[in-house]
C-alpha atoms as a PDB file:
ATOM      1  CA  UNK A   1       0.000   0.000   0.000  1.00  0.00           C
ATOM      2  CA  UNK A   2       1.159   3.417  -1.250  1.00  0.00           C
ATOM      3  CA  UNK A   3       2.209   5.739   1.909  1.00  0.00           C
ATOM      4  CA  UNK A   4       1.208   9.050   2.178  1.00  0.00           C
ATOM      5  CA  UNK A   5       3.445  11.827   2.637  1.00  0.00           C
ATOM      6  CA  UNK A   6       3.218  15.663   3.234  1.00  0.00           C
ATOM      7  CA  UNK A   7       3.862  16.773   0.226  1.00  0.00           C
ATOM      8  CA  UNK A   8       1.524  14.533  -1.311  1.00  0.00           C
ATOM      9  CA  UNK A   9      -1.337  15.588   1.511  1.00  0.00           C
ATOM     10  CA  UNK A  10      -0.477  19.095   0.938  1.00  0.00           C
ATOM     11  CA  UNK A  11      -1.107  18.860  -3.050  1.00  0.00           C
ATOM     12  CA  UNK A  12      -4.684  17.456  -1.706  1.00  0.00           C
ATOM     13  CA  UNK A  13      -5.359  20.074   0.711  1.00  0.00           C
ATOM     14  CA  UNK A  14      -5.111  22.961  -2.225  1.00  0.00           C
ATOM     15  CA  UNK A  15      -7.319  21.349  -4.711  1.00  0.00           C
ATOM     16  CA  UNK A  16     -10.040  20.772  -2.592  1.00  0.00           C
ATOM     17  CA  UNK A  17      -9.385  24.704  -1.918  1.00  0.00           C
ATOM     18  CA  UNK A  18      -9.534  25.354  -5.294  1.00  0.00           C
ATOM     19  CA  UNK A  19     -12.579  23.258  -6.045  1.00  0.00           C
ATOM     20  CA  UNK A  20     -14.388  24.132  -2.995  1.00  0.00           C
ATOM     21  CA  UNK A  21     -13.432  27.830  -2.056  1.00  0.00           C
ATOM     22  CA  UNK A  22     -12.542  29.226   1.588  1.00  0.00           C
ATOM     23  CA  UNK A  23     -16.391  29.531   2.043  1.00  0.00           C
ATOM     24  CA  UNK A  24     -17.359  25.955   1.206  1.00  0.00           C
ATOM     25  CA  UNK A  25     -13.857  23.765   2.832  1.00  0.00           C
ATOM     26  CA  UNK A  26     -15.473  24.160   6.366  1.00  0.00           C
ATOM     27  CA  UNK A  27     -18.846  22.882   5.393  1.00  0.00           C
ATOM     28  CA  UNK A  28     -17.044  19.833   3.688  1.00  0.00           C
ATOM     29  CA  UNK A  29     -14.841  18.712   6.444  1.00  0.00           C
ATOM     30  CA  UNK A  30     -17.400  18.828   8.582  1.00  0.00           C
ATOM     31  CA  UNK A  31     -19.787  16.948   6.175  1.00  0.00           C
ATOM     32  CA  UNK A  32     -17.002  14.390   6.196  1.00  0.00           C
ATOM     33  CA  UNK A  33     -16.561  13.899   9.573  1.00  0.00           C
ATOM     34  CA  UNK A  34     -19.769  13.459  10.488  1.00  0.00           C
ATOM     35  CA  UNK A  35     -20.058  11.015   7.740  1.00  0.00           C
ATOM     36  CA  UNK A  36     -17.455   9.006   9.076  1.00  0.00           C
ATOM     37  CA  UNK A  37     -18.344   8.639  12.495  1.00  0.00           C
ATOM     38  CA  UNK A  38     -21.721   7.506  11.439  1.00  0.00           C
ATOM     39  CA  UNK A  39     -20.254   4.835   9.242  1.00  0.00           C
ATOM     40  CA  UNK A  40     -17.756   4.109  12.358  1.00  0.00           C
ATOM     41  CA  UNK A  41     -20.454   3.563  14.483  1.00  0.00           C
ATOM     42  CA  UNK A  42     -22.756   1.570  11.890  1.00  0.00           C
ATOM     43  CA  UNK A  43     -19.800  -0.751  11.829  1.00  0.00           C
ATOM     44  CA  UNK A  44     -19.460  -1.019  15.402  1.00  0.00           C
ATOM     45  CA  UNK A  45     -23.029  -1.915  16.224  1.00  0.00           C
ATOM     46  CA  UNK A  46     -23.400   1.584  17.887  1.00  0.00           C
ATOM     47  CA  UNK A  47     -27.474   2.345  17.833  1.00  0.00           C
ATOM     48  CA  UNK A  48     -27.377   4.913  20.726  1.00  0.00           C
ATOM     49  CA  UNK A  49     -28.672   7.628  18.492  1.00  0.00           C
ATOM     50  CA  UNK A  50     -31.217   5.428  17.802  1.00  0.00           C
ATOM     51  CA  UNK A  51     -32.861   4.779  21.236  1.00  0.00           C
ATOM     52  CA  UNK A  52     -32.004   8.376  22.619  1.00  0.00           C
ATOM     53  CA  UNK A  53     -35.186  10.470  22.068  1.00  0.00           C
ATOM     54  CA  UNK A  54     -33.102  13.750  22.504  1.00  0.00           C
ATOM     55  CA  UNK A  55     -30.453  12.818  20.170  1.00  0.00           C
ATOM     56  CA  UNK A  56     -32.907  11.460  17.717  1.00  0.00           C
ATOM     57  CA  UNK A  57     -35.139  14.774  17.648  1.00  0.00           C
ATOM     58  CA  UNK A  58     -32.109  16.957  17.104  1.00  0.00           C
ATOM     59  CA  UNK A  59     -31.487  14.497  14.147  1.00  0.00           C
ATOM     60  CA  UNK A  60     -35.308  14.881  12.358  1.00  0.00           C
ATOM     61  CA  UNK A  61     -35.897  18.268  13.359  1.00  0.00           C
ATOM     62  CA  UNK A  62     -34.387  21.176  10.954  1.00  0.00           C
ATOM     63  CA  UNK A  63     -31.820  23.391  12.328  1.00  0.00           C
ATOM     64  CA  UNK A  64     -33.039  26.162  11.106  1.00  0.00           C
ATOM     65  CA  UNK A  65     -35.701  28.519  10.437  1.00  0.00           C
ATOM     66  CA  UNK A  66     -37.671  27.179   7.238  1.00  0.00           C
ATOM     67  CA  UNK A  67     -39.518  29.278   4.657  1.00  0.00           C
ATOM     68  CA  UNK A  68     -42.982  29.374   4.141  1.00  0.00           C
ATOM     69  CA  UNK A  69     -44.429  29.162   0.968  1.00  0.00           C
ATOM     70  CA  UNK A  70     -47.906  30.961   1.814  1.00  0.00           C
ATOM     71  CA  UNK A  71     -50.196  28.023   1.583  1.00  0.00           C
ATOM     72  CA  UNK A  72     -52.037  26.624   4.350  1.00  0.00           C
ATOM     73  CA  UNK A  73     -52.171  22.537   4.461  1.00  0.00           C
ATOM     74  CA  UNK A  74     -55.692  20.817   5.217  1.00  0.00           C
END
């Protein structure tokens, strides 16, 4: 298996800059690492998001304030 060096890291590191933009990189790491521990804990069997009610409602319920489109449901 092919070892990965600085240099080589570094050459990474810019063109995700350059793809992404200063704006964007945070978002994406973060995307990322979230992503990851959720896979990590798939593989491990680890289902305490799933039987914690608080942890579960942060997870369904948006983070943010949503728009409205003006019509009424019913």
């Amino acid at each position: 298996m092919a070892n990965i060096g600085p240099f080589e890291l570094i050459i990474v590191l810019v063109i995700a800059l350059l793809v992404l933009g200063p704006k964007r990189l945070p978002d994406a790491g973060k995307s990322l690492g979230k992503g990851l521990r959720e896979f990590k804990d798939a593989l491990a069997g680890d289902d305490t998001a799933e039987r914690d009610p608080q942890t579960r409602a942060r997870v369904t319920e948006p983070s943010g304030p949503t728009e409205s489109d003006g019509r009424e449901s019913g």
